[in-house]
C-alpha atoms as a PDB file:
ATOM      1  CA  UNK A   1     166.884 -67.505  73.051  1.00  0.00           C
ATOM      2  CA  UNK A   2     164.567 -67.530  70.259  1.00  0.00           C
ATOM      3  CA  UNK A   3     161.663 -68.425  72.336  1.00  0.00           C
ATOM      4  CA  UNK A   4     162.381 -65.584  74.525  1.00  0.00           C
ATOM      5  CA  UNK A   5     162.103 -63.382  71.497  1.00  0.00           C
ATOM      6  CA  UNK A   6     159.055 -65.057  70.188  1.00  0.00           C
ATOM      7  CA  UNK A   7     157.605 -64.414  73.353  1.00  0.00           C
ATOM      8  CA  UNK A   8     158.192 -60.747  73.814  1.00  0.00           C
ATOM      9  CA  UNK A   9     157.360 -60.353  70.189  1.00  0.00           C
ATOM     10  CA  UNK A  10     153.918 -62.085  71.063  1.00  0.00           C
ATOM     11  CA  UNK A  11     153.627 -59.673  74.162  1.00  0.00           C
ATOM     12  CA  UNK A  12     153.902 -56.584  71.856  1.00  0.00           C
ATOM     13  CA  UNK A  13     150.907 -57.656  69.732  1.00  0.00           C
ATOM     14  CA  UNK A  14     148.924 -58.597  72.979  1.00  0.00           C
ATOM     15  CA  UNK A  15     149.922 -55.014  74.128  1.00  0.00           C
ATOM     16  CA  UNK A  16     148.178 -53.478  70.658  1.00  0.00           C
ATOM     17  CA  UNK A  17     144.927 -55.273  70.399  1.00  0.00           C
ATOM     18  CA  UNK A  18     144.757 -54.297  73.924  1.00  0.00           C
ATOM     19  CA  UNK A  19     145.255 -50.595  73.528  1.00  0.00           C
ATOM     20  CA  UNK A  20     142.639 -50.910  70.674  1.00  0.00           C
ATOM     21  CA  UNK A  21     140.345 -52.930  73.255  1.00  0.00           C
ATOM     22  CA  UNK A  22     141.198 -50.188  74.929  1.00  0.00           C
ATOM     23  CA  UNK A  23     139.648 -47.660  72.320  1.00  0.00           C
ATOM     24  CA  UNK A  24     136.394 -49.564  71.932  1.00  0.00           C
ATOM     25  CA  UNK A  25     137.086 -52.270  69.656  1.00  0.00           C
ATOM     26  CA  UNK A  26     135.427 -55.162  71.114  1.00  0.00           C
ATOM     27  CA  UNK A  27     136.930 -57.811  68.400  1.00  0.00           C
ATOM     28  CA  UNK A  28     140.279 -56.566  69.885  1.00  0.00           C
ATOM     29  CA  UNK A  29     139.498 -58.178  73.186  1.00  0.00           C
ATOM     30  CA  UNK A  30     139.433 -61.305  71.337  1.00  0.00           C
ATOM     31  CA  UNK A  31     142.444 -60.960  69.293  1.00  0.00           C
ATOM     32  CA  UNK A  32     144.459 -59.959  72.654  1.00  0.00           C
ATOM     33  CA  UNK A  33     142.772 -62.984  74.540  1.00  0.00           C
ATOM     34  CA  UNK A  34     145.067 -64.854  71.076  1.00  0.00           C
ATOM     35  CA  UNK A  35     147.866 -63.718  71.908  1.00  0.00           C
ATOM     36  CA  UNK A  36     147.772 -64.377  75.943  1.00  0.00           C
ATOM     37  CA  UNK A  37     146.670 -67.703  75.188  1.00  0.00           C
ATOM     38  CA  UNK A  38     149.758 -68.157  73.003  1.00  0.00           C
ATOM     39  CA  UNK A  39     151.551 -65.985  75.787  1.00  0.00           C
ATOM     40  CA  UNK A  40     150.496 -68.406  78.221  1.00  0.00           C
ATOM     41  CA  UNK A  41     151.355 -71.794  76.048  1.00  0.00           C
ATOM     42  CA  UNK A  42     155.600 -70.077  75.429  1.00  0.00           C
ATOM     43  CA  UNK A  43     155.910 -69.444  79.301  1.00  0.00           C
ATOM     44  CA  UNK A  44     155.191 -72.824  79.618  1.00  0.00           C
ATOM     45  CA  UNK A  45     157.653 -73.910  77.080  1.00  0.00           C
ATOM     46  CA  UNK A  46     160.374 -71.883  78.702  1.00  0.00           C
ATOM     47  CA  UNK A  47     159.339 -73.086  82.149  1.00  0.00           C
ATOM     48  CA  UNK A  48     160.243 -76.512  80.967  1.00  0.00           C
ATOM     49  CA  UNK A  49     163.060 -76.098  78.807  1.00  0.00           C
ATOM     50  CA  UNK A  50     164.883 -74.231  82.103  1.00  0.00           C
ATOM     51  CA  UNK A  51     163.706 -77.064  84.764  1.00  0.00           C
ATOM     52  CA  UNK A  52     165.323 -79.460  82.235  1.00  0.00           C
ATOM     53  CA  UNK A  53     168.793 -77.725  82.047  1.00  0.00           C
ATOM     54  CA  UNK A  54     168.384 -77.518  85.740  1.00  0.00           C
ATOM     55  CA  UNK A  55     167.956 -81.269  86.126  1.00  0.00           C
ATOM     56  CA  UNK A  56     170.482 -81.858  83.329  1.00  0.00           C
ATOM     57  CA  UNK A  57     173.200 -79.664  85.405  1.00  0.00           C
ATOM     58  CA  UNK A  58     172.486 -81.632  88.295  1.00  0.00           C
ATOM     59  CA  UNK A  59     173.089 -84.852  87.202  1.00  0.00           C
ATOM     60  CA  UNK A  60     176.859 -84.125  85.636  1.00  0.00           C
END
């Protein structure tokens, strides 16, 4: 579950840069692009990790 963590952790910093983008601050925009991109790269991770318990259940 510590991916699952990591990745809501990373979704509260996306959600502040954003509220700054928000504000005005245009280097926030970039910052919060970061953090989707790293978003992004940890729902891909725990994609993966369940389709392999998936197969791994299957094949006991």
């Amino acid at each position: 579950m510590d991916l699952l963590q990591n990745l809501e952790s990373e979704l509260e910093l996306f959600k502040a840069e954003y509220a700054k983008f928000g504000r005005g601050n245009k280097t926030a925009g970039t910052r919060g692009r970061k953090h989707l991109q790293n978003i992004k790269k940890m729902a891909q991770e725990l994609r993966n990790s369940i389709q392999c318990s998936k197969k791994e259940e299957g094949s006991t």
